[in-house]
N, C-alpha and C. Protein backbone atom coordinates (compact mmCIF):
# COMPACT_ATOMS: atom_id res chain seq x y z
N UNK A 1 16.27 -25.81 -16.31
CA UNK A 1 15.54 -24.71 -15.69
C UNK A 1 16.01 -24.53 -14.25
N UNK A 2 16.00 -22.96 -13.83
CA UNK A 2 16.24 -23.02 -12.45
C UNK A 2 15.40 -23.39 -11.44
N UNK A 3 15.78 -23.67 -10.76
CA UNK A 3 14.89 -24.15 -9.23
C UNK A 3 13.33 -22.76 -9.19
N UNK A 4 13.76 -21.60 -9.03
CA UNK A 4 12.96 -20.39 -8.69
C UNK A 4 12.00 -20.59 -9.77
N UNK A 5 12.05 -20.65 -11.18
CA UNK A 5 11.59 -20.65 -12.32
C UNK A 5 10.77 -22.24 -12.31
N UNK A 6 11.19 -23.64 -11.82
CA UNK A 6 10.13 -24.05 -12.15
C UNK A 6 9.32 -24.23 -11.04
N UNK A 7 9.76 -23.58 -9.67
CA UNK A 7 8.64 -23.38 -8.99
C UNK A 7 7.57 -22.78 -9.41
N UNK A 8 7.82 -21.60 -9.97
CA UNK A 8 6.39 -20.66 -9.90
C UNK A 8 6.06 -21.25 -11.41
N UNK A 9 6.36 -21.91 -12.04
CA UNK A 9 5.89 -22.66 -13.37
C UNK A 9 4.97 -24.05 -12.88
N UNK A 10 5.70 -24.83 -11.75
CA UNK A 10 4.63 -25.73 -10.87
C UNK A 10 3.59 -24.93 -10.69
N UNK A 11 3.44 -23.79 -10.23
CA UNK A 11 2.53 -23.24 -8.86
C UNK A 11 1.37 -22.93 -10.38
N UNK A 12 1.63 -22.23 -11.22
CA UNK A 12 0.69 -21.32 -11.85
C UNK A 12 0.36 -22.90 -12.28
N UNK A 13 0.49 -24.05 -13.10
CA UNK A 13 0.15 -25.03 -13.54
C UNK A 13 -1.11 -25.72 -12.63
N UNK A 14 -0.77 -25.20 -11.58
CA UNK A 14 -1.55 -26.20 -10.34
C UNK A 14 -2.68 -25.26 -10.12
N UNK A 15 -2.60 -23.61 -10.05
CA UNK A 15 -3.75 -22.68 -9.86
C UNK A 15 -3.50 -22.49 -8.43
N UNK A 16 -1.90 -22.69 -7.75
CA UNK A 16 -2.13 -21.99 -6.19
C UNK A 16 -1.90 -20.89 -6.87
N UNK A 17 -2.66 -19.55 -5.85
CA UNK A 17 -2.21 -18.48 -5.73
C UNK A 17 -1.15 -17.99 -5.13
N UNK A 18 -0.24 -18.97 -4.72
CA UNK A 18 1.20 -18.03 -4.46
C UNK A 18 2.23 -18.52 -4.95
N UNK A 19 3.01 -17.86 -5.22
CA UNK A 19 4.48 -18.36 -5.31
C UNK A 19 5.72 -17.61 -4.59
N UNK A 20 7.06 -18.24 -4.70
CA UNK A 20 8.08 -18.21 -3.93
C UNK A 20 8.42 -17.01 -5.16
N UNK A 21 9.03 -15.86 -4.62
CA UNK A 21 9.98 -15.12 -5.48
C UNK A 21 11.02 -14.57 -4.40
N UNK A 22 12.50 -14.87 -4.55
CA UNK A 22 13.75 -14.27 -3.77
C UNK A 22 13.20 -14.66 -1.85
N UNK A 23 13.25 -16.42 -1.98
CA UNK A 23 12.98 -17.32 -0.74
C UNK A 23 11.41 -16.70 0.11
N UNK A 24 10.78 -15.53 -0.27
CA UNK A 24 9.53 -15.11 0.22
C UNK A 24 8.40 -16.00 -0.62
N UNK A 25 7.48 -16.17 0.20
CA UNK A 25 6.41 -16.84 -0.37
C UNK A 25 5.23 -15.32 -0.56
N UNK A 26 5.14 -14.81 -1.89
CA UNK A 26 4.27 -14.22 -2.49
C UNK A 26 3.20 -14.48 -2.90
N UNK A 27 1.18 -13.68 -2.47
CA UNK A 27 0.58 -13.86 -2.47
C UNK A 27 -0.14 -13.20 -3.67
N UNK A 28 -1.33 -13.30 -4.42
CA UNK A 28 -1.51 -11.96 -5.00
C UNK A 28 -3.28 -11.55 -4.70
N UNK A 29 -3.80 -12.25 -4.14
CA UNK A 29 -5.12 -11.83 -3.29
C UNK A 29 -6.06 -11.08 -4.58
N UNK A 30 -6.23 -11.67 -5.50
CA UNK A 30 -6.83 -11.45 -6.26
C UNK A 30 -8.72 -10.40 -6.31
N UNK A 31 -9.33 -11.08 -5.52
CA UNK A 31 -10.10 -10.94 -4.72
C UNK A 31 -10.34 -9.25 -3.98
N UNK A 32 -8.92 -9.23 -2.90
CA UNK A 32 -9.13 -8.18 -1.98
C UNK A 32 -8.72 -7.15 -2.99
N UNK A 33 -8.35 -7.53 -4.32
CA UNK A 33 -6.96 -5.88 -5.70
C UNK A 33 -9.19 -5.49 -6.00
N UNK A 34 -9.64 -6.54 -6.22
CA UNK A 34 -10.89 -6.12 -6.62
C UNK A 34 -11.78 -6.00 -5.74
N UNK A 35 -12.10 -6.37 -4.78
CA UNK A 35 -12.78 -5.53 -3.74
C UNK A 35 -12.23 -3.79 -3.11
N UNK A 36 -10.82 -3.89 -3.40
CA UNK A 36 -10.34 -2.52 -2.83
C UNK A 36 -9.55 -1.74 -3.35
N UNK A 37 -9.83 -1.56 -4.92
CA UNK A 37 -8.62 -1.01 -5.82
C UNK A 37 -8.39 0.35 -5.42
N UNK A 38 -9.30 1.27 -5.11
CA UNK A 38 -8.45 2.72 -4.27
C UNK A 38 -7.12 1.95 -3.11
N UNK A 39 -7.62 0.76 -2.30
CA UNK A 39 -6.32 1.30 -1.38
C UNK A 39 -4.97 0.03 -1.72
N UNK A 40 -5.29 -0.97 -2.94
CA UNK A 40 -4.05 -2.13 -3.17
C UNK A 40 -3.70 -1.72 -4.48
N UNK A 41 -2.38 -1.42 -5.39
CA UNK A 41 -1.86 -1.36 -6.38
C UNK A 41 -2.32 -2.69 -7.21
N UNK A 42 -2.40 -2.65 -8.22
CA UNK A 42 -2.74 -3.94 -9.28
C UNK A 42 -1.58 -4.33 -9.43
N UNK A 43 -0.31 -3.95 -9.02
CA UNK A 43 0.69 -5.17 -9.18
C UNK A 43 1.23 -5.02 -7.82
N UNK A 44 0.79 -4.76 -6.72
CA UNK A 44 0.93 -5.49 -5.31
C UNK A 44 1.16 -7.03 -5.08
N UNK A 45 2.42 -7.09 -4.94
CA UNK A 45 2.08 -8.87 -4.05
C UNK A 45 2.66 -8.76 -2.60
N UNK A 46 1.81 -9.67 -2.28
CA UNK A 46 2.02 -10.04 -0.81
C UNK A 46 2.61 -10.65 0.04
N UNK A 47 3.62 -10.53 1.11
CA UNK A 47 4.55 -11.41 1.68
C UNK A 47 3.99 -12.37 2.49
N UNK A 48 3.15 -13.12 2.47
CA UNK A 48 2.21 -13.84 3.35
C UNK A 48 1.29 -14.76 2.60
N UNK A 49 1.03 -15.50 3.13
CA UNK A 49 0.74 -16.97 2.75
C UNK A 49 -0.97 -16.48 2.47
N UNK A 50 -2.11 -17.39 1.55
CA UNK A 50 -3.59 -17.19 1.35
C UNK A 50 -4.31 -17.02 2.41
N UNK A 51 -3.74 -18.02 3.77
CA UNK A 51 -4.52 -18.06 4.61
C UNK A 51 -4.76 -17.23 5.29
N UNK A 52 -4.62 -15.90 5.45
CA UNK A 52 -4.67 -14.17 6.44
C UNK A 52 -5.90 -13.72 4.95
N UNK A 53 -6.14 -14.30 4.03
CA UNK A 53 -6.79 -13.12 3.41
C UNK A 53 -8.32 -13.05 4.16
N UNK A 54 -8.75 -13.60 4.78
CA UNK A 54 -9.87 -13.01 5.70
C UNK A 54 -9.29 -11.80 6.61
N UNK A 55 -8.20 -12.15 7.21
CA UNK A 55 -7.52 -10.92 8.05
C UNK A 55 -7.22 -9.85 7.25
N UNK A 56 -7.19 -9.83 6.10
CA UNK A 56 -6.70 -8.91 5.58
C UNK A 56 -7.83 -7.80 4.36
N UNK A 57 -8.96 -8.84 4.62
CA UNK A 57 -10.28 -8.30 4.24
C UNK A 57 -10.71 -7.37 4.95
N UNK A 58 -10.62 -7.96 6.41
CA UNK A 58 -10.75 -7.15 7.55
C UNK A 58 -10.13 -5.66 7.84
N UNK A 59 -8.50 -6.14 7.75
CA UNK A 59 -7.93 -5.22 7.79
C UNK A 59 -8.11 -3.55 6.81
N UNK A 60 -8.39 -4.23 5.25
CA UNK A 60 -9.16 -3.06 4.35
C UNK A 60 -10.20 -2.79 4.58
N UNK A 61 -10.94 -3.34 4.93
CA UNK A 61 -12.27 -2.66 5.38
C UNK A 61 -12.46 -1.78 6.82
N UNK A 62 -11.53 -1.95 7.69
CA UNK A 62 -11.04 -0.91 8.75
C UNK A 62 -10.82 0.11 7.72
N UNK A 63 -9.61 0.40 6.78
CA UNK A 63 -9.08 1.53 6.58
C UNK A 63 -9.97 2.04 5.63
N UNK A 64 -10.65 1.33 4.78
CA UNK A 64 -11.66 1.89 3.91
C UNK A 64 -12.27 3.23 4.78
N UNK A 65 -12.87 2.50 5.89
CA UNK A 65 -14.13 2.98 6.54
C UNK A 65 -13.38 4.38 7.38
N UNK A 66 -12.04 4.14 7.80
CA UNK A 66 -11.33 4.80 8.34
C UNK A 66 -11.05 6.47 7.90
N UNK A 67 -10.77 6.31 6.30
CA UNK A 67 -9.93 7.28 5.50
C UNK A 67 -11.06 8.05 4.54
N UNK A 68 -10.84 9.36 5.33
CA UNK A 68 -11.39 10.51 4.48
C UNK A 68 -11.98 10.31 2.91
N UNK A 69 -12.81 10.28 2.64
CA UNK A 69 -13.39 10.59 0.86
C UNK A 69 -12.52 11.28 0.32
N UNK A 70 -11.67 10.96 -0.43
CA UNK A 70 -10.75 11.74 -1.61
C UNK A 70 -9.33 11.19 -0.86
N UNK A 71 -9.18 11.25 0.32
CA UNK A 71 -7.59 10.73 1.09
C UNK A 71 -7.19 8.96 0.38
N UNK A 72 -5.89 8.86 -0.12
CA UNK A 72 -5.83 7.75 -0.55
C UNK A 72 -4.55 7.02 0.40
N UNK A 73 -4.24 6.08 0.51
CA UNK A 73 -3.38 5.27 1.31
C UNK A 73 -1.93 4.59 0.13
N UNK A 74 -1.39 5.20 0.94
CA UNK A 74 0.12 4.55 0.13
C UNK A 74 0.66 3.11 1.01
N UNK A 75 0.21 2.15 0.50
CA UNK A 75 0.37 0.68 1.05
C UNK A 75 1.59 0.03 0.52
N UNK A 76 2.70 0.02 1.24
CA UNK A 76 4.15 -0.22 0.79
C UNK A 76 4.62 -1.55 0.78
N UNK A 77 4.28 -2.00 1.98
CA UNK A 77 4.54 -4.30 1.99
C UNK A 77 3.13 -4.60 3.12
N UNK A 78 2.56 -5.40 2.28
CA UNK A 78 2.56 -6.41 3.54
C UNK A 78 2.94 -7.61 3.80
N UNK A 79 3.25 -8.13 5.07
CA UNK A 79 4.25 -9.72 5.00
C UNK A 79 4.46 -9.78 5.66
N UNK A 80 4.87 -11.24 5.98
CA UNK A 80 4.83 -12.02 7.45
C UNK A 80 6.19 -11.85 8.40
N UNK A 81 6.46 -11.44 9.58
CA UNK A 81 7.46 -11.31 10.39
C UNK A 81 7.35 -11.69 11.64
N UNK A 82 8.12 -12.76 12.07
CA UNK A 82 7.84 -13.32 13.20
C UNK A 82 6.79 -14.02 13.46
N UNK A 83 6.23 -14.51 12.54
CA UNK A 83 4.98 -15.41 13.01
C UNK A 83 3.57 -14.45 12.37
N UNK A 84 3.84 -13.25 12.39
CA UNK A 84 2.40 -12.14 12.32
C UNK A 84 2.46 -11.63 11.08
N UNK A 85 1.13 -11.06 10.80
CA UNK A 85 1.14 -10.17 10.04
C UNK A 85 1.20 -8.58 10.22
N UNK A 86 1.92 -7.91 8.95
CA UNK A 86 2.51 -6.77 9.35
C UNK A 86 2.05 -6.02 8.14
N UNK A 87 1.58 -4.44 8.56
CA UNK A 87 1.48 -3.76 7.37
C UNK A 87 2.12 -2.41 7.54
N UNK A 88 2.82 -2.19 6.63
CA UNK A 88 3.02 -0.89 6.43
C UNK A 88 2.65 -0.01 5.26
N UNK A 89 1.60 0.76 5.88
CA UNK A 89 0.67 1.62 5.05
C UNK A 89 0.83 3.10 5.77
N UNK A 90 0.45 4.10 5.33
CA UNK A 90 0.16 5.20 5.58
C UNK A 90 -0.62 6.02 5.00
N UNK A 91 -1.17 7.26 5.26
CA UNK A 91 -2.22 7.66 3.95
C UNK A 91 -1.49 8.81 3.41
N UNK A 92 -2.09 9.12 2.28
CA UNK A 92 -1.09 10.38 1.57
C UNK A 92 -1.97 11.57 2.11
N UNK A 93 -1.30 12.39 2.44
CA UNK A 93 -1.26 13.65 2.64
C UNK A 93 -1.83 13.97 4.16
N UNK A 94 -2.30 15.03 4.56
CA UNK A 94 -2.66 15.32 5.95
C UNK A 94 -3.68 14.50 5.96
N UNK A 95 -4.22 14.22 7.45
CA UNK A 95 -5.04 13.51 8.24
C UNK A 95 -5.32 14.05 9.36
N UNK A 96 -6.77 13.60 10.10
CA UNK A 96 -6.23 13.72 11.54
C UNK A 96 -5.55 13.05 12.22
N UNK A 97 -5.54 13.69 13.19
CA UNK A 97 -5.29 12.63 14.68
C UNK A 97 -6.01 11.13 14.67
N UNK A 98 -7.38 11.64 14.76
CA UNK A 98 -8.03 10.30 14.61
C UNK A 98 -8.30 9.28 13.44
N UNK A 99 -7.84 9.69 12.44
CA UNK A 99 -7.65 8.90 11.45
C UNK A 99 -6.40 7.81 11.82
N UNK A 100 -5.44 8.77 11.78
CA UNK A 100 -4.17 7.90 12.16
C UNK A 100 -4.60 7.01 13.32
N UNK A 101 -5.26 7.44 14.39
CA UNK A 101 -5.69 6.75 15.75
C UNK A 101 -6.20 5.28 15.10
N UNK A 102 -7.08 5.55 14.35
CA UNK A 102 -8.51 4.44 13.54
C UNK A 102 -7.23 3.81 12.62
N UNK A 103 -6.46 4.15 11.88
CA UNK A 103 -5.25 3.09 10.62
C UNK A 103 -4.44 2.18 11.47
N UNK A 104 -3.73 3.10 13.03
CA UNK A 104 -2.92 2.39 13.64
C UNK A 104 -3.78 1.30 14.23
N UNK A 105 -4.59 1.82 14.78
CA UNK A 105 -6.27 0.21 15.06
C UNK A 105 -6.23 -1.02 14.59
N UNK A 106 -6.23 -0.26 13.02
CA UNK A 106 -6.75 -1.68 11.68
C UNK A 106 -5.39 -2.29 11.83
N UNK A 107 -4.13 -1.52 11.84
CA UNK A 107 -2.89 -2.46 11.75
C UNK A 107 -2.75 -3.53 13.09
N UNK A 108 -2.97 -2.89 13.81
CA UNK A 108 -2.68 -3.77 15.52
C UNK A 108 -3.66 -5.33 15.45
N UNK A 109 -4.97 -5.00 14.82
CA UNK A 109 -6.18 -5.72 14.90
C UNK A 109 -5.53 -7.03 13.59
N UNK A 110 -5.08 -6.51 12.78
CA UNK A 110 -4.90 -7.55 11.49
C UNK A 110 -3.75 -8.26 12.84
N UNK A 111 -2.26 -7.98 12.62
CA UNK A 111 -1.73 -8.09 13.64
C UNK A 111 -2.20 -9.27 14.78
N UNK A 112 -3.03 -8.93 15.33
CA UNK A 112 -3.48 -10.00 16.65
C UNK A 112 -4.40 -10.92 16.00
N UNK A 113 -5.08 -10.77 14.71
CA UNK A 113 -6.10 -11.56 14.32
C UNK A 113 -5.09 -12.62 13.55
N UNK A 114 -3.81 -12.40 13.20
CA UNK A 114 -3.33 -12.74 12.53
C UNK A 114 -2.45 -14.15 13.34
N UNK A 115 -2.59 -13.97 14.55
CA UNK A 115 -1.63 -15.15 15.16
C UNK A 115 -2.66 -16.29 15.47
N UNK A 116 -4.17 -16.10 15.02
CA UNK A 116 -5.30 -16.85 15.27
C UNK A 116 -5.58 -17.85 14.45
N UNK A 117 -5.03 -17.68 13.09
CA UNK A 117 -5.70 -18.67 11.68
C UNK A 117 -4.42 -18.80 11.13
N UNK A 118 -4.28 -20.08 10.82
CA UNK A 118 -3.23 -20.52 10.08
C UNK A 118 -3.16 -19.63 8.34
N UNK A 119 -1.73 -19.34 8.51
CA UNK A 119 -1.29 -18.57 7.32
C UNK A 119 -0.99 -19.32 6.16
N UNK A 120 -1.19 -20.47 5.98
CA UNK A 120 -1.29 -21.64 4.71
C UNK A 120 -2.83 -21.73 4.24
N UNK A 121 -3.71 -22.31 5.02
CA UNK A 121 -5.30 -22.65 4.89
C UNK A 121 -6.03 -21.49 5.35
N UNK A 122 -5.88 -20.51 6.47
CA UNK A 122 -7.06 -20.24 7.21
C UNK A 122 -8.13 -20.44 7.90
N UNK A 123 -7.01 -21.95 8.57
CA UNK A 123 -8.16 -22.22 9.45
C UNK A 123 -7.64 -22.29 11.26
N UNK A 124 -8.34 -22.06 12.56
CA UNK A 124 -7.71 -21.64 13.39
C UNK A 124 -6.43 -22.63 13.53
N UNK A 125 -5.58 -21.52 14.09
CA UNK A 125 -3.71 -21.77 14.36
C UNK A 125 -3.43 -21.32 15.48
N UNK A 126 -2.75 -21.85 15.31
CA UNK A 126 -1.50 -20.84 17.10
C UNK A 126 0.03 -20.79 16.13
N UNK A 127 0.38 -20.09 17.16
CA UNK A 127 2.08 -19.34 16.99
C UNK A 127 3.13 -20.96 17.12
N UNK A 128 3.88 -21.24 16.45
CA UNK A 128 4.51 -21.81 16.27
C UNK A 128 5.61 -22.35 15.82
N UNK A 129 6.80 -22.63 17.08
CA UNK A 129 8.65 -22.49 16.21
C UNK A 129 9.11 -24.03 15.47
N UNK A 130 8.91 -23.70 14.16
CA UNK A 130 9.26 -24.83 13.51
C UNK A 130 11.04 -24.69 12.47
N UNK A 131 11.63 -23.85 13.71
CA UNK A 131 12.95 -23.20 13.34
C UNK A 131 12.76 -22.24 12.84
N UNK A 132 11.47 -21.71 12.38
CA UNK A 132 11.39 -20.50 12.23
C UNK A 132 9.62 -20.19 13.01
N UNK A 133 9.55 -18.95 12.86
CA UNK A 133 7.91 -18.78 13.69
C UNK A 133 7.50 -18.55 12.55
N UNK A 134 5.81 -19.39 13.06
CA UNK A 134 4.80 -19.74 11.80
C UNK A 134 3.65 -19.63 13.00
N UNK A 135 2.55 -19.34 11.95
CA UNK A 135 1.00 -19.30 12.93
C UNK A 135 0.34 -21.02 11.46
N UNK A 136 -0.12 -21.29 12.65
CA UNK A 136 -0.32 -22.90 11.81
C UNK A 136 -1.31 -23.57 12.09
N UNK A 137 -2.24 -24.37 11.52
CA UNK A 137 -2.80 -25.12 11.80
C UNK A 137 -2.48 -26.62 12.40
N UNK A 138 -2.79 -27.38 12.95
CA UNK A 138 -2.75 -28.80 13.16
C UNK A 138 -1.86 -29.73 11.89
N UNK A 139 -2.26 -29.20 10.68
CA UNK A 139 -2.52 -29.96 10.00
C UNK A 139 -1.09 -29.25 8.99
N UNK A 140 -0.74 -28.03 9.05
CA UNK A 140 0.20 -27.92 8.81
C UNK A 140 1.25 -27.30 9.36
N UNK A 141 1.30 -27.56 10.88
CA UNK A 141 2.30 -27.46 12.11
C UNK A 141 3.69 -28.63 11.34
N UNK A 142 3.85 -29.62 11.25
CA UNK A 142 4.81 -30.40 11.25
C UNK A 142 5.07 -31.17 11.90
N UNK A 143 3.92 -31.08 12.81
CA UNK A 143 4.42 -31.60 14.35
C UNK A 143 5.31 -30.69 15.75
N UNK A 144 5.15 -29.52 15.08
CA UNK A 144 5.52 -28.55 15.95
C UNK A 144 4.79 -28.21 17.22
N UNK A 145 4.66 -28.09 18.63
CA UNK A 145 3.35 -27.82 19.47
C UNK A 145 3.26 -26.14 19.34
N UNK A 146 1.98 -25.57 19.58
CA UNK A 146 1.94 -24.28 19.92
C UNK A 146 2.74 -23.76 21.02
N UNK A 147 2.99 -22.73 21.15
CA UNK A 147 3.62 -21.88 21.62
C UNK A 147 2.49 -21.44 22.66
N UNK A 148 2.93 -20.80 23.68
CA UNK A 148 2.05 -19.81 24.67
C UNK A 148 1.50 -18.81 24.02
N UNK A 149 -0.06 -18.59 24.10
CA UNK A 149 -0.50 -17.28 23.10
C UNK A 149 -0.13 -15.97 23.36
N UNK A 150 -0.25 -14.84 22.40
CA UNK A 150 0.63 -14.21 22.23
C UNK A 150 -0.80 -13.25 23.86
N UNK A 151 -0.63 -12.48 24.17
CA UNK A 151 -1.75 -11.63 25.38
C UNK A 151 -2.79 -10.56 24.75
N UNK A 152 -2.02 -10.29 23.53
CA UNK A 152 -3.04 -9.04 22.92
C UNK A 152 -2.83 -7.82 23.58
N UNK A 153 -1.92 -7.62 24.19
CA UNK A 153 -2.13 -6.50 25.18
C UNK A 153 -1.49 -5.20 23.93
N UNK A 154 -1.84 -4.08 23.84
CA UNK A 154 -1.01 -2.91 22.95
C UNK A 154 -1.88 -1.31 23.85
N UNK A 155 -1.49 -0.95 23.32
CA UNK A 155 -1.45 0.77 23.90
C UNK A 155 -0.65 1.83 22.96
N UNK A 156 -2.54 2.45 22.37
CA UNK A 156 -2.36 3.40 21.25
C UNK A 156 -3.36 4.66 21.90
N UNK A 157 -2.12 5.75 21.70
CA UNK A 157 -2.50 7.10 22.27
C UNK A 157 -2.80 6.92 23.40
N UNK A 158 -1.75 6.34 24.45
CA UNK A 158 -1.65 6.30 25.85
C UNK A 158 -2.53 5.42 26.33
N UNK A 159 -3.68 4.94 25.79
CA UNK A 159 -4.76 3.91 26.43
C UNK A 159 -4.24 2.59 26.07
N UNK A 160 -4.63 1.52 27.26
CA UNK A 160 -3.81 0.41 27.29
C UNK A 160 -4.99 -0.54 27.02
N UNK A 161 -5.31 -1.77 25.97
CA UNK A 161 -5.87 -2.34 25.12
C UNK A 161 -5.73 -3.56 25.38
N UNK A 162 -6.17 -4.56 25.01
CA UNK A 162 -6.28 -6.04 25.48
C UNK A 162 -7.24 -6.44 24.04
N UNK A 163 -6.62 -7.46 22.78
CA UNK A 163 -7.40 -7.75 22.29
C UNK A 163 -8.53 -9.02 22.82
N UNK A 164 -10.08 -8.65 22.59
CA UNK A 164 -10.89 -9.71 22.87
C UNK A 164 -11.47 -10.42 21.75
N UNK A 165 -11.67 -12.02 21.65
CA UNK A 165 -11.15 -12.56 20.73
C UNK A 165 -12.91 -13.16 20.32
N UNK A 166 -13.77 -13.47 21.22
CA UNK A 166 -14.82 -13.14 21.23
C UNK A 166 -15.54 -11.54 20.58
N UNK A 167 -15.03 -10.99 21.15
CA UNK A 167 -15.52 -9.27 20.15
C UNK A 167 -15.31 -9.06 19.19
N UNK A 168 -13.70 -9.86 18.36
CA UNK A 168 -12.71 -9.42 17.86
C UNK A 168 -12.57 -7.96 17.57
N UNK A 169 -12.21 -7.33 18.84
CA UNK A 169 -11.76 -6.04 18.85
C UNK A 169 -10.71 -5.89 20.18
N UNK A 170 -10.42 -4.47 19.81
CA UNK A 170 -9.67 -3.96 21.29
C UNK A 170 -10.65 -3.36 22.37
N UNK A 171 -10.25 -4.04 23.52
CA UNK A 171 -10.83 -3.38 24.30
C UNK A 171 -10.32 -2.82 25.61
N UNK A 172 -10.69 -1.64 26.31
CA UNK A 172 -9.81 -0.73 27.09
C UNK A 172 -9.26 -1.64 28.41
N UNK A 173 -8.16 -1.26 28.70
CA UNK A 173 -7.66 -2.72 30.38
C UNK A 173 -8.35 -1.63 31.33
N UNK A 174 -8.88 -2.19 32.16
CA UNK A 174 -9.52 -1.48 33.46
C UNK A 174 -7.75 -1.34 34.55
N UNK A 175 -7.68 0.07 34.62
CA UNK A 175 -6.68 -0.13 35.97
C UNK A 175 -7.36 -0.51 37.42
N UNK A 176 -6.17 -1.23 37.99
CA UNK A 176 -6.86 -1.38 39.42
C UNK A 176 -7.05 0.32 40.15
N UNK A 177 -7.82 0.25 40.79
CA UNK A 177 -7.76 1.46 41.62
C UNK A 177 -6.67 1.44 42.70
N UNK A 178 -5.59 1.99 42.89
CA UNK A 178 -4.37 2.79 43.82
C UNK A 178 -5.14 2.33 45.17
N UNK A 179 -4.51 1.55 45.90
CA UNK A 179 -4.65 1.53 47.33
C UNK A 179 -3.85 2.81 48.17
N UNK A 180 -4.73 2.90 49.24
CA UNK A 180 -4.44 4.20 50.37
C UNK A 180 -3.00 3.61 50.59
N UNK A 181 -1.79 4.91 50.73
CA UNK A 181 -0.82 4.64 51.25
C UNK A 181 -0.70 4.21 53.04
N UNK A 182 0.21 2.62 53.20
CA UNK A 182 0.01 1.99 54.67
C UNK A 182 -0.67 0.92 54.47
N UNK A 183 -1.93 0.89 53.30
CA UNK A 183 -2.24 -0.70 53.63
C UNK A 183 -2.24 -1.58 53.73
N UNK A 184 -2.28 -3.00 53.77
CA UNK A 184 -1.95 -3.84 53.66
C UNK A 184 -2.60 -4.40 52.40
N UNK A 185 -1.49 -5.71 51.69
CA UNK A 185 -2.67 -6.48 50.83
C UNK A 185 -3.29 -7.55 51.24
């Protein structure tokens, strides 16, 4: 048997929910296909490890709440890059402004929530280079140390954002107010 083949023949034997297909570790979130069958395909899998599926509960329930009655979402990958989670979704057909405003939200928010909880377990992680970037727990770091956290800072439709991790939301950066030209600091 090949290597690829009796992996995912281990995996289903054992009852993890993921397996390796073409060196990606594939999820299938069983759970979120039935909590959210308008916006996940029934043969969706996922490029990202079990541990984001709270983030990613989250993340559908933003766009649920987000997207017009009758508007449906064409959800193309989601999966891990650079340490984060990443989605690329869009909705079918026209929208507003503020829809798109509210989808680009849910993506940024999964995104920053996503460098918080380890992507194996789900339990809190930091960013971490173990020759490649991983968000990890203690326990399945390697012995890798965290990394400096990532700032949260983003800016959608010109307003500049700071995720707060306590709120878990975005919230607006206060500018300083412009000192009089001549003063001193």
């Amino acid at each position: 048997m090949n290597e690829a083949f009796t992996s995912i023949l281990l995996s289903l034997q054992a009852g993890v929910p993921w397996r390796k297909v073409k060196g990606f570790q594939m999820t299938d979130f069983p759970n979120l296909k039935t909590k959210y069958p308008d916006l996940i395909p029934a043969r969706m899998d996922f490029e990202c490890g079990p541990g984001w599926e709270k983030v990613l509960d989250k993340y559908f329930g933003d766009v649920s709440a987000a997207l017009p009655s009758g508007t449906r979402l064409r959800l193309d990958k989601v999966y891990e890059k650079y340490g984060s989670l990443r989605v690329d979704a869009m909705p079918e057909g026209a929208v507003t402004r503020s829809v798109h405003l509210a989808l680009d939200r849910a993506e940024v928010l999964a995104d920053l929530r996503s460098y918080r909880y380890c992507e194996t377990c789900g339990k809190p992680g930091s960013l971490r280079d173990k020759s490649w970037l991983s968000v990890d727990c203690e326990a399945h770091a390697n012995g890798a140390p965290p990394l400096p956290p990532h700032d949260g800072r983003i800016t959608l439709d010109g307003v500049a954002y700071e995720y707060d991790e306590g709120l878990d939301d975005l919230v607006p950066i206060k500018r300083r107010a412009k000192r009089p030209t001549g003063t001193k600091r």
